[in-house]
N, C-alpha and C. Protein backbone atom coordinates (compact mmCIF):
# COMPACT_ATOMS: atom_id res chain seq x y z
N UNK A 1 4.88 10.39 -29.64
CA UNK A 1 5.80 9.71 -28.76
C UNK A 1 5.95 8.27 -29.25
N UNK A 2 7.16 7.70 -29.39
CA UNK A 2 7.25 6.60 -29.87
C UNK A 2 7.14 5.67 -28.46
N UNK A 3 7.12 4.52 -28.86
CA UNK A 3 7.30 3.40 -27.83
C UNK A 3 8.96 3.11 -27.30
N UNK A 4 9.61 3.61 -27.93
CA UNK A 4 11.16 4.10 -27.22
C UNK A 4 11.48 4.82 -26.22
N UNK A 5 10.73 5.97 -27.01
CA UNK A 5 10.47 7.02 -25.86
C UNK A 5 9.51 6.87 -24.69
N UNK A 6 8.48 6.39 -24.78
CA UNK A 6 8.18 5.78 -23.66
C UNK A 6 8.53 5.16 -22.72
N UNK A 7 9.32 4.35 -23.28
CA UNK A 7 10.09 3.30 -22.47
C UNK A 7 11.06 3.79 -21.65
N UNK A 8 11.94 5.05 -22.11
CA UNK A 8 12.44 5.88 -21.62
C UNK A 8 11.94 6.56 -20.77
N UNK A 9 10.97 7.06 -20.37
CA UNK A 9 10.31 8.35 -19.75
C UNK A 9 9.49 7.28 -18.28
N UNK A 10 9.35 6.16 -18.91
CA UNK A 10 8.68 5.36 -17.83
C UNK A 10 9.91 5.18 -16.82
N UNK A 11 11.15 4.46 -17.72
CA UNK A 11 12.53 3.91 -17.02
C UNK A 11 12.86 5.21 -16.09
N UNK A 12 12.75 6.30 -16.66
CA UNK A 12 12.92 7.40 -15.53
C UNK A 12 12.47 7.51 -14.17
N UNK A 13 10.40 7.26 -14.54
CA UNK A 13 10.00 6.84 -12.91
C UNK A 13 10.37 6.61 -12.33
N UNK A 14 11.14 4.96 -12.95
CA UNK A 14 11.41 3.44 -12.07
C UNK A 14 12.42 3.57 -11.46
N UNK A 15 13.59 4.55 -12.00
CA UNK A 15 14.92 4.92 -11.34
C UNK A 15 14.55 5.62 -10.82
N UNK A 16 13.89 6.95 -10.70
CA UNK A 16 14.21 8.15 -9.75
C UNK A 16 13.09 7.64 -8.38
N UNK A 17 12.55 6.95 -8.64
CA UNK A 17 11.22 6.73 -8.00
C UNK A 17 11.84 5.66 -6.84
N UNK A 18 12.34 5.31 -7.35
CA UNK A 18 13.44 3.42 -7.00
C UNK A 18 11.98 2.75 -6.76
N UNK A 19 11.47 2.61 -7.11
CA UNK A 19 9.99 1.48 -7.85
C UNK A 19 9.07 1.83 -6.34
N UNK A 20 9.12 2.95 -5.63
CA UNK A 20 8.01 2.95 -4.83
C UNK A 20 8.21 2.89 -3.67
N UNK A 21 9.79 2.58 -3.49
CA UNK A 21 10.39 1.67 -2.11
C UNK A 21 9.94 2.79 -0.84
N UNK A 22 10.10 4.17 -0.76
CA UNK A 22 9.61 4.74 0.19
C UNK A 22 8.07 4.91 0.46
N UNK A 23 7.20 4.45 -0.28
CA UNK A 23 6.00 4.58 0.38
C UNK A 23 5.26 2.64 0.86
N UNK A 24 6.34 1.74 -0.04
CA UNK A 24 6.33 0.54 0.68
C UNK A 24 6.66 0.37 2.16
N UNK A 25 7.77 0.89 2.16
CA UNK A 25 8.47 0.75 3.50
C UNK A 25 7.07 1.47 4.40
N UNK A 26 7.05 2.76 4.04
CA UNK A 26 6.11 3.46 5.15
C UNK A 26 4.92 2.51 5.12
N UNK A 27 4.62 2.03 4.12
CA UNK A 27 3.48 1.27 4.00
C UNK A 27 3.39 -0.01 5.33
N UNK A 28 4.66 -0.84 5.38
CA UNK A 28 4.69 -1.66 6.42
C UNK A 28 5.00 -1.22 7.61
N UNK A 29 5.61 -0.47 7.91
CA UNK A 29 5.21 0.56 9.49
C UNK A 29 4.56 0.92 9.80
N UNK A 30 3.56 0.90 9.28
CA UNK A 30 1.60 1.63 9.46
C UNK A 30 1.21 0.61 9.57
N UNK A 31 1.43 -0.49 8.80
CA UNK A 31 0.39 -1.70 9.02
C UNK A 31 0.83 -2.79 9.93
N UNK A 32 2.05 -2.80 10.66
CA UNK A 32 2.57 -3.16 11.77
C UNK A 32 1.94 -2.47 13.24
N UNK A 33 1.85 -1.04 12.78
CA UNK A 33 1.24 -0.16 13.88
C UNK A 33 -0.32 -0.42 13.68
N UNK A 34 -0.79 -0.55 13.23
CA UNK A 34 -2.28 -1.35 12.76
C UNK A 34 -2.21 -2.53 13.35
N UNK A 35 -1.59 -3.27 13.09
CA UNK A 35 -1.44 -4.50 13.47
C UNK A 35 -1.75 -4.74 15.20
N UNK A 36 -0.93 -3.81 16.50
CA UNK A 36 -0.89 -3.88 17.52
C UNK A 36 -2.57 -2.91 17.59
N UNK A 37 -3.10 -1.91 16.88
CA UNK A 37 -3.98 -1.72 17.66
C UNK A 37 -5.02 -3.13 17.11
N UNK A 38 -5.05 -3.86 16.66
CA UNK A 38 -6.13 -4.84 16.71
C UNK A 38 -5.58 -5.48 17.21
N UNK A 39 -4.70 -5.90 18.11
CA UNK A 39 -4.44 -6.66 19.14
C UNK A 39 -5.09 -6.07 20.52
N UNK A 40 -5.44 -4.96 20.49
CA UNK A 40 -6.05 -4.18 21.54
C UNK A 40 -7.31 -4.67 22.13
N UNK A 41 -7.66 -4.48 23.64
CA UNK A 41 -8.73 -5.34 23.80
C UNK A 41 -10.37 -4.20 23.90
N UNK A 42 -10.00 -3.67 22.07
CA UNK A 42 -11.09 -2.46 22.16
C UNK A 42 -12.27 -3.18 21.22
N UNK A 43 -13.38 -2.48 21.26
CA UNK A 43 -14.02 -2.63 20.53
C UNK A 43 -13.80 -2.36 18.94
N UNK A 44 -14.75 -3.42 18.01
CA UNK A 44 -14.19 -2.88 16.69
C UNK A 44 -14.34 -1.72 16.05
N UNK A 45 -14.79 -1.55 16.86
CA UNK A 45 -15.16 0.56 15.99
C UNK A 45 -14.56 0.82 16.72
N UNK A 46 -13.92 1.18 17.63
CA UNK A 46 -12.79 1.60 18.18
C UNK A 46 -11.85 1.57 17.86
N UNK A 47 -11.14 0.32 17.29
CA UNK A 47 -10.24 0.26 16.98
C UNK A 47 -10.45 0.51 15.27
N UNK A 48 -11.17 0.14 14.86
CA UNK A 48 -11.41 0.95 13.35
C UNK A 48 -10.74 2.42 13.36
N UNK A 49 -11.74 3.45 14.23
CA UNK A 49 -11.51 4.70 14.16
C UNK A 49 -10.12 4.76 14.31
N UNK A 50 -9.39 4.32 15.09
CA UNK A 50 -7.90 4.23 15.50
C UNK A 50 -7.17 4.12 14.42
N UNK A 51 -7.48 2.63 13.80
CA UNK A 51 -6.80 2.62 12.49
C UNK A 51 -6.99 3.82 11.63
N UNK A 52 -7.92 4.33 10.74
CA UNK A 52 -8.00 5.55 10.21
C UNK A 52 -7.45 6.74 10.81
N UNK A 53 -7.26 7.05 12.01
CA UNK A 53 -6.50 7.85 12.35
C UNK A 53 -5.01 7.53 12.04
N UNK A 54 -4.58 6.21 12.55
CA UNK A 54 -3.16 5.94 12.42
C UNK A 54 -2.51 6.02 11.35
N UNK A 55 -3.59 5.97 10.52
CA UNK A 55 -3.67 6.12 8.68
C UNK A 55 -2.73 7.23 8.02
N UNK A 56 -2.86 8.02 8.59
CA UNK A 56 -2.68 9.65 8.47
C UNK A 56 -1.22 9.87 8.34
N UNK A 57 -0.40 8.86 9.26
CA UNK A 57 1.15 8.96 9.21
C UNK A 57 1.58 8.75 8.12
N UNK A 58 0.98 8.09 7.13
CA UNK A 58 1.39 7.31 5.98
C UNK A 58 1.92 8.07 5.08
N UNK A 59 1.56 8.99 4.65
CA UNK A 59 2.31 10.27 3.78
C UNK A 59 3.60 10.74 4.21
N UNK A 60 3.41 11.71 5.50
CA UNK A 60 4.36 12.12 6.07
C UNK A 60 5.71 11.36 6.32
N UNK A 61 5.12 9.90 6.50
CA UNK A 61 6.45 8.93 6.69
C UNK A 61 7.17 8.70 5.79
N UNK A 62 6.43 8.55 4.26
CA UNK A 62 7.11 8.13 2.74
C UNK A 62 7.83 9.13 2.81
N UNK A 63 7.11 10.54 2.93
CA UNK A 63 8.05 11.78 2.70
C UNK A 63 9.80 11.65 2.97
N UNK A 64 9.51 11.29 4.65
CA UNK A 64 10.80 11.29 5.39
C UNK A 64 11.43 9.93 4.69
N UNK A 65 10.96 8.97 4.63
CA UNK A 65 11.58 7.91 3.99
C UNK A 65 12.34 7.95 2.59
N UNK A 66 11.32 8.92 1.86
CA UNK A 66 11.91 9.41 0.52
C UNK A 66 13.05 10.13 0.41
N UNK A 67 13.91 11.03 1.94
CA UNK A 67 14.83 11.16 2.03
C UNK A 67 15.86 10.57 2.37
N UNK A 68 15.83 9.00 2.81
CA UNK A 68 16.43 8.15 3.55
C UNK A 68 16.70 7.44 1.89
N UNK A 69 16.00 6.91 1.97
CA UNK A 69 16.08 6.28 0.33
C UNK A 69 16.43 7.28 -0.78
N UNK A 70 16.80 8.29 -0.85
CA UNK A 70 17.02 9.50 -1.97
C UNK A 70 16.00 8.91 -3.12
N UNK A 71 14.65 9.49 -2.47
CA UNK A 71 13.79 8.85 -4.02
C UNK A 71 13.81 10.43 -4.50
N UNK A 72 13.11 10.55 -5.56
CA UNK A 72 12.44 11.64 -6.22
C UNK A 72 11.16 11.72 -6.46
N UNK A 73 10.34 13.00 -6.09
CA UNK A 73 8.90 12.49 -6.23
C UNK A 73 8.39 13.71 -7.55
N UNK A 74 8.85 14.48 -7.33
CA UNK A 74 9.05 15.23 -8.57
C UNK A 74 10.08 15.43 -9.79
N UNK A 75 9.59 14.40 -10.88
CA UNK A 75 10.87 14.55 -12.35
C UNK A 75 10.11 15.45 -13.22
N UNK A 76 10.64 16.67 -13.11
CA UNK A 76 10.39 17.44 -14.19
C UNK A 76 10.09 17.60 -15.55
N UNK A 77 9.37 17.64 -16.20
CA UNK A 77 9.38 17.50 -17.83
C UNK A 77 8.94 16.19 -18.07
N UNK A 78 8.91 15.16 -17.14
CA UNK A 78 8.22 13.82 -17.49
C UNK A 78 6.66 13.57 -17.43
N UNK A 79 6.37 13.54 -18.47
CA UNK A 79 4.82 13.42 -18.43
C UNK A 79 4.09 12.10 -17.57
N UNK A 80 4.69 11.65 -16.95
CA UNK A 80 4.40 9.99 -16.53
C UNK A 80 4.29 10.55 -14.92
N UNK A 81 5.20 11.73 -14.72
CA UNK A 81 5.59 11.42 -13.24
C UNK A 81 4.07 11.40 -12.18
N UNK A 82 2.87 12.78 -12.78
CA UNK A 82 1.90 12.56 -11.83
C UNK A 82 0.94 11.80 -11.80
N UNK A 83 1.17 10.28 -12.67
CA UNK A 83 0.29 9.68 -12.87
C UNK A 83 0.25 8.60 -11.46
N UNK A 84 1.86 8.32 -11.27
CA UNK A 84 2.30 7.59 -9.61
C UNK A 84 1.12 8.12 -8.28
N UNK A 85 1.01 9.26 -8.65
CA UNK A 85 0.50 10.20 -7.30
C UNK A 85 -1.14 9.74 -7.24
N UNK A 86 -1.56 10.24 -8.89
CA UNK A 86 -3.24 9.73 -9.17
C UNK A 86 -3.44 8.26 -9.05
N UNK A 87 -2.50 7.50 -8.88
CA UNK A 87 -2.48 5.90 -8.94
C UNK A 87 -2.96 5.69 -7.33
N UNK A 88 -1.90 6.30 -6.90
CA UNK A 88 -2.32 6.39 -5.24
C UNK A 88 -3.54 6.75 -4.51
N UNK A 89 -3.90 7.98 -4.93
CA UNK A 89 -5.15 8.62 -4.43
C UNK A 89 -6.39 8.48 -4.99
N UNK A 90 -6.42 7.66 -5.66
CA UNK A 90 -7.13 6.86 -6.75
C UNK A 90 -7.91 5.84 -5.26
N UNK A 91 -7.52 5.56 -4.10
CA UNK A 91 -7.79 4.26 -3.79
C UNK A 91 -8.54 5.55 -2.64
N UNK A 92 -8.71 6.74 -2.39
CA UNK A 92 -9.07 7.41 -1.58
C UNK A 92 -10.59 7.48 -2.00
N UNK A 93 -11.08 7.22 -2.96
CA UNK A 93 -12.71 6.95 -3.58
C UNK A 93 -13.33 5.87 -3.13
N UNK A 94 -12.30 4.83 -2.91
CA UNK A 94 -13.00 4.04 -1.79
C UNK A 94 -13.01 3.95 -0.10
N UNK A 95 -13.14 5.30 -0.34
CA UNK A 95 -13.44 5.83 1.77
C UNK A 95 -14.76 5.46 2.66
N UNK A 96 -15.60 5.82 0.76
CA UNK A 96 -16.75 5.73 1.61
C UNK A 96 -17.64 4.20 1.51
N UNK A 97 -16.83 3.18 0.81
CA UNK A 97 -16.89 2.02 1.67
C UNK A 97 -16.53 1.65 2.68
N UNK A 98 -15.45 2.25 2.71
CA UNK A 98 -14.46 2.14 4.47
C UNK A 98 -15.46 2.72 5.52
N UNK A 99 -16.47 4.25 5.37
CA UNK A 99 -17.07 4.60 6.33
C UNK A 99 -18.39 3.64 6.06
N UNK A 100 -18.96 3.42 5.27
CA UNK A 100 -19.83 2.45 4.95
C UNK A 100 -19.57 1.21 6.28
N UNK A 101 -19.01 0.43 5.85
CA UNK A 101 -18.38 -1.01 6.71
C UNK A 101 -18.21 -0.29 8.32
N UNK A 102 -17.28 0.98 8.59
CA UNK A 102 -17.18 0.85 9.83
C UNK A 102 -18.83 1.36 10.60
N UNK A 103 -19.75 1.90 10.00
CA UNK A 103 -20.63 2.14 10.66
C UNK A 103 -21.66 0.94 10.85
N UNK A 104 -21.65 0.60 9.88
CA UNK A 104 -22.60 -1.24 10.11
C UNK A 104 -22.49 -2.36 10.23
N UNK A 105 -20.84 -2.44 10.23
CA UNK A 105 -20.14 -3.58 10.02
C UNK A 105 -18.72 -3.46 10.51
N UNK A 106 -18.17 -2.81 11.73
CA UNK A 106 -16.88 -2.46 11.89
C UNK A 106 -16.43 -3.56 12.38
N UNK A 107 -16.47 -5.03 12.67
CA UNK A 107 -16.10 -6.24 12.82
C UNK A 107 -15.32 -6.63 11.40
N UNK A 108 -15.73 -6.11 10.56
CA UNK A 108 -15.05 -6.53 9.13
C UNK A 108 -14.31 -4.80 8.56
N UNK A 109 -14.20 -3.69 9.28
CA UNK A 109 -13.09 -2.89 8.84
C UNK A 109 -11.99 -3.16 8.14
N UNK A 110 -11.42 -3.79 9.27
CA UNK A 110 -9.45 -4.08 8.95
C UNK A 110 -9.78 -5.12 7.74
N UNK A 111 -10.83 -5.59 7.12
CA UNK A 111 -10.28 -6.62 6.12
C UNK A 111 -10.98 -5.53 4.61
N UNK A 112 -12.13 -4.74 5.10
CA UNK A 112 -11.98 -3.76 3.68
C UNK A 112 -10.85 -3.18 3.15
N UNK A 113 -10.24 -2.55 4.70
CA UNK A 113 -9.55 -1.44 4.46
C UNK A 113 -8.04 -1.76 4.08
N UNK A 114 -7.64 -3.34 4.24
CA UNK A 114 -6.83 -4.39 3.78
C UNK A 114 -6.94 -4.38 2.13
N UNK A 115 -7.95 -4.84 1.88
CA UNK A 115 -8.47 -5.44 0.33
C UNK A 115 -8.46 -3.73 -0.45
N UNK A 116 -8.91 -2.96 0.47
CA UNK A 116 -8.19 -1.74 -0.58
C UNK A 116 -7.08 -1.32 -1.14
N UNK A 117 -6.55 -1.76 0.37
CA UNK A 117 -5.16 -1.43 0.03
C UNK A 117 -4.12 -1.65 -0.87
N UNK A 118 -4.43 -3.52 -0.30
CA UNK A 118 -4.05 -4.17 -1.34
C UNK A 118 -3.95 -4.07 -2.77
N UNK A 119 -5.19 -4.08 -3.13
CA UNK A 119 -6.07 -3.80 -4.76
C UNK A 119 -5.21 -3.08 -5.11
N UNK A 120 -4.93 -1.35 -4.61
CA UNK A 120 -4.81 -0.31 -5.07
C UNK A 120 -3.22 -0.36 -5.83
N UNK A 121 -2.44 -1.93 -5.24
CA UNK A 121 -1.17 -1.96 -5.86
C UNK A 121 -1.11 -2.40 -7.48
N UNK A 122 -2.29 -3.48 -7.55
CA UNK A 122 -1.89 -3.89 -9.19
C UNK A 122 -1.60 -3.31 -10.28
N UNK A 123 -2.00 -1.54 -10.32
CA UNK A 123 -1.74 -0.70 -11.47
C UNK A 123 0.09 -0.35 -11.09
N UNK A 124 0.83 -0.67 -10.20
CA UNK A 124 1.89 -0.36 -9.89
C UNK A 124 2.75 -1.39 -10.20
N UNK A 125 2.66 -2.56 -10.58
CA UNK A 125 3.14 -3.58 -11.07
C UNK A 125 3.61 -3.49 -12.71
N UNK A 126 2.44 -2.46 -13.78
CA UNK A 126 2.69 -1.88 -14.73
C UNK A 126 3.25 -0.96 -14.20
N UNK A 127 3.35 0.44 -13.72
CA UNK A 127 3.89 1.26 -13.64
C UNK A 127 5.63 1.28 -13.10
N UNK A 128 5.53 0.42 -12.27
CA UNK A 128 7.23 0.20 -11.85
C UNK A 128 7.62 -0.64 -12.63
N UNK A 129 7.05 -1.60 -13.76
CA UNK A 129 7.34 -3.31 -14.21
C UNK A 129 7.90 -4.29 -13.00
N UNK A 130 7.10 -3.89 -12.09
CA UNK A 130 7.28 -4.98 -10.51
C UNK A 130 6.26 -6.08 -10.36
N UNK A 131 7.08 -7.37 -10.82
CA UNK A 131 6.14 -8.06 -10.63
C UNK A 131 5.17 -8.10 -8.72
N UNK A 132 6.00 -7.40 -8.58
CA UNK A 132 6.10 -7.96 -6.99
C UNK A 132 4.63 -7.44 -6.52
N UNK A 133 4.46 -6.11 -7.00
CA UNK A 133 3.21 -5.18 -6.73
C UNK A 133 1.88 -6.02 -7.19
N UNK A 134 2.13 -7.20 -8.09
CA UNK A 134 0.68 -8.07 -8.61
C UNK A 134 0.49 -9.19 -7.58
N UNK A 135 1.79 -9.46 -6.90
CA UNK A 135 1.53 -10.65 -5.99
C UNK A 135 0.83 -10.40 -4.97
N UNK A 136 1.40 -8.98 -4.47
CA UNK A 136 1.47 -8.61 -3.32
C UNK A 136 -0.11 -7.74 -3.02
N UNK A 137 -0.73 -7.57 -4.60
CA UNK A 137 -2.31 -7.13 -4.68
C UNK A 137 -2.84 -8.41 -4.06
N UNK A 138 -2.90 -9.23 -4.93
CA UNK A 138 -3.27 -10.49 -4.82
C UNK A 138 -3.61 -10.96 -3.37
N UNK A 139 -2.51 -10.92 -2.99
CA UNK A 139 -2.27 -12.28 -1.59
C UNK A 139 -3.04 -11.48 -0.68
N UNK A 140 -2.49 -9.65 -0.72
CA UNK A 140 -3.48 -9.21 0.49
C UNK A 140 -4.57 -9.04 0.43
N UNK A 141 -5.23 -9.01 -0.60
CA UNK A 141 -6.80 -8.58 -1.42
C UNK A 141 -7.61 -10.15 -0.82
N UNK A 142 -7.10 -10.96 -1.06
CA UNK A 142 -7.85 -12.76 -1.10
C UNK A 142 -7.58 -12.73 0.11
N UNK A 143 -6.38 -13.08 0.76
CA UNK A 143 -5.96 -13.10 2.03
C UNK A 143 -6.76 -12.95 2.69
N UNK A 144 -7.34 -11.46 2.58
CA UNK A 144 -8.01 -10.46 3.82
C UNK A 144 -9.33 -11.21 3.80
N UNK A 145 -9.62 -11.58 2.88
CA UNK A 145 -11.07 -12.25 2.56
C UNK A 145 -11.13 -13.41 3.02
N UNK A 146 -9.71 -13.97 2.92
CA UNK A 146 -10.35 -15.64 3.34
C UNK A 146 -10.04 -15.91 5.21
N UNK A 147 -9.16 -14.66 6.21
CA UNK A 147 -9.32 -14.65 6.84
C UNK A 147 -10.33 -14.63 7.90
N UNK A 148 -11.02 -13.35 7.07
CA UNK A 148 -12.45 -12.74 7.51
C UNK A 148 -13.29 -14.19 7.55
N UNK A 149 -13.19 -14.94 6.29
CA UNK A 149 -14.55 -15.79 6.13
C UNK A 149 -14.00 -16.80 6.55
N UNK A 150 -12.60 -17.35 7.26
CA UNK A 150 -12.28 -18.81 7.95
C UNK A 150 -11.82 -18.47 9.20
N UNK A 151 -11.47 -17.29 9.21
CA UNK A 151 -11.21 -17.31 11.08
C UNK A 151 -11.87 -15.84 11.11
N UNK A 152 -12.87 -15.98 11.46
CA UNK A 152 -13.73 -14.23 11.99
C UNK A 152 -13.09 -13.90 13.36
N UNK A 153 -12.43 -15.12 13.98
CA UNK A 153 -12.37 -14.83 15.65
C UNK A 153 -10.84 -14.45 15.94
N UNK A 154 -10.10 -14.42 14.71
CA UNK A 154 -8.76 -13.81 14.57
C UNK A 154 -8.62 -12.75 13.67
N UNK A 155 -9.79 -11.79 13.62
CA UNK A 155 -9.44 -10.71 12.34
C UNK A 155 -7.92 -10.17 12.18
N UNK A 156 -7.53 -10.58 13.73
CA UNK A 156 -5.94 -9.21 14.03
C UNK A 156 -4.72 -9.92 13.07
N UNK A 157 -4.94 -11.41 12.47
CA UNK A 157 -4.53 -11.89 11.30
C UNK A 157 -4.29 -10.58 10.16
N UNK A 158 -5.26 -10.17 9.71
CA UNK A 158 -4.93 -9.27 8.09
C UNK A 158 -3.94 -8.63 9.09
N UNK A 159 -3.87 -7.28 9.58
CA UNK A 159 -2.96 -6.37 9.40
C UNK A 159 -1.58 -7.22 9.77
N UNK A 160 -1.18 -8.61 10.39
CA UNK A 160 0.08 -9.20 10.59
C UNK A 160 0.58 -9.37 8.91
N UNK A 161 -0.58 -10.12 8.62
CA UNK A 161 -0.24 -10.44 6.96
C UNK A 161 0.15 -9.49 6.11
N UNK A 162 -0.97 -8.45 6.13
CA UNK A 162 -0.64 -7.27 4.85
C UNK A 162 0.95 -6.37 5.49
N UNK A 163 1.15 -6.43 6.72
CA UNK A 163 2.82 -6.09 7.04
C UNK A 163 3.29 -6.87 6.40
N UNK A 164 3.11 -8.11 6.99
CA UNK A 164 4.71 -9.23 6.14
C UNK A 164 4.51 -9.13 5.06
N UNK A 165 3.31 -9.39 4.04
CA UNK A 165 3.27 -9.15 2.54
C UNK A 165 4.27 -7.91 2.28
N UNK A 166 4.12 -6.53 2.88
CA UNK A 166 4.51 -5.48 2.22
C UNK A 166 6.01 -5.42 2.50
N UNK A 167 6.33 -5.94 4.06
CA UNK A 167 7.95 -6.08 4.15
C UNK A 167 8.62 -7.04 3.13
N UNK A 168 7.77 -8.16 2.75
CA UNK A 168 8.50 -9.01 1.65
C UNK A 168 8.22 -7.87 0.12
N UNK A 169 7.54 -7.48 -0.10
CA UNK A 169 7.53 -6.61 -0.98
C UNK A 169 8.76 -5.55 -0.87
N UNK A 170 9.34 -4.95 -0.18
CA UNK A 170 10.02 -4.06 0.21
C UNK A 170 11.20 -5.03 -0.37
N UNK A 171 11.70 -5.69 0.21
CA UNK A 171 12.67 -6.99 0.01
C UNK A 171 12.78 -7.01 -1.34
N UNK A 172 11.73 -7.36 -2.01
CA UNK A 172 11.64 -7.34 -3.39
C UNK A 172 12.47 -6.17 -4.11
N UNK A 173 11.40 -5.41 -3.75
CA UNK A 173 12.10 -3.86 -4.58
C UNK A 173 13.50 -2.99 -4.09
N UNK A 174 13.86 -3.51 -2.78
CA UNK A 174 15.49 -3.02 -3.03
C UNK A 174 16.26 -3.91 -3.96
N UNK A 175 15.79 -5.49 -3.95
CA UNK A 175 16.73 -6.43 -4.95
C UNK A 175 16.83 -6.10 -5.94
N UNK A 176 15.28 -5.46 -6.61
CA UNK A 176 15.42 -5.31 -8.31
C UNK A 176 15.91 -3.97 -8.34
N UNK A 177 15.66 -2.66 -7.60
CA UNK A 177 16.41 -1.54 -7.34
C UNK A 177 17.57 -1.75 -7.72
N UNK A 178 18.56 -2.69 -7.39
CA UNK A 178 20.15 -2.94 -7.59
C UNK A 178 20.14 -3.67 -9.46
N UNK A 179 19.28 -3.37 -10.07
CA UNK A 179 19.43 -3.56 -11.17
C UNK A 179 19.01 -2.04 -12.06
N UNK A 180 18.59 -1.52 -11.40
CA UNK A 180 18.15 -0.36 -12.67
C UNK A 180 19.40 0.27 -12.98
């Protein structure tokens, strides 16, 4: 395979894929809905468990979104295409820090399960050529951290942030979308 052809087979992703935009979008409707249950006046393992449950929509929603947005999640014959999917579920190995933290430490949940999230975008920044996916690792990965360690008494901060991060991300990727 030359580096032409590569370039080609990747550019395919980035178009049929439109750089991710349906599992961004779903991405900030979960973490908006995250957002209100840590506004809740529950305990943090409570509302931990909640979040991980609420978690669950997140697939199903890209799905439906992926029809709203006409993405494609299957390109045939492209060797690149299931690498998007392993990129994703790639961040599911870190669960059992997530159950780790909520059993001894569920006061600091929402900022693991933030900084995972986050993290899990920077290989997507190569994969779409979005710069947007390195910022948007970044800001929520540190973010979540420097919330936790300068305001402990506002954790319900990360999930406001990692929404607006991902809605400005979204923003991002319909703009450059109108270029492929």
């Amino acid at each position: 395979m030359t580096q032409n052809n590569f370039g080609v087979i990747k550019s395919t992703i980035q178009q049929q894929a439109k750089k991710g935009i349906d599992f961004i979008t779903a991405g900030t409707i979960v973490w908006i809905g995250i957002s209100f249950i840590w506004m809740l006046d529950y305990t943090p393992y409570n509302k931990s468990v909640i979040t991980f449950i609420f978690g669950t929509v997140m697939l199903p929603l890209a799905f439906g979104l992926s029809k709203v947005f006409k993405t494609n999640w299957k390109i045939k014959d492209n060797p690149l295409q299931p690498l998007g999917l392993w990129l994703n579920f790639a961040q599911l190995f870190y669960f059992p820090l997530l159950v780790f933290v909520l059993l001894k430490q569920p006061d600091y949940f929402i900022m693991a399960y933030a900084i995972i999230t986050g993290a899990h975008f920077f290989p997507y920044a190569w994969f779409y050529d979005e710069i947007g996916y390195l910022i948007a690792a970044g800001i929520i990965a540190i973010g979540a951290l420097l919330i936790a360690l300068l305001l402990p008494q506002s954790i319900y901060y990360i999930p406001i942030g990692t929404a607006i991060i991902l809605a400005l991300l979204a923003i991002k990727i319909i703009s450059s979308n109108k270029y492929l």
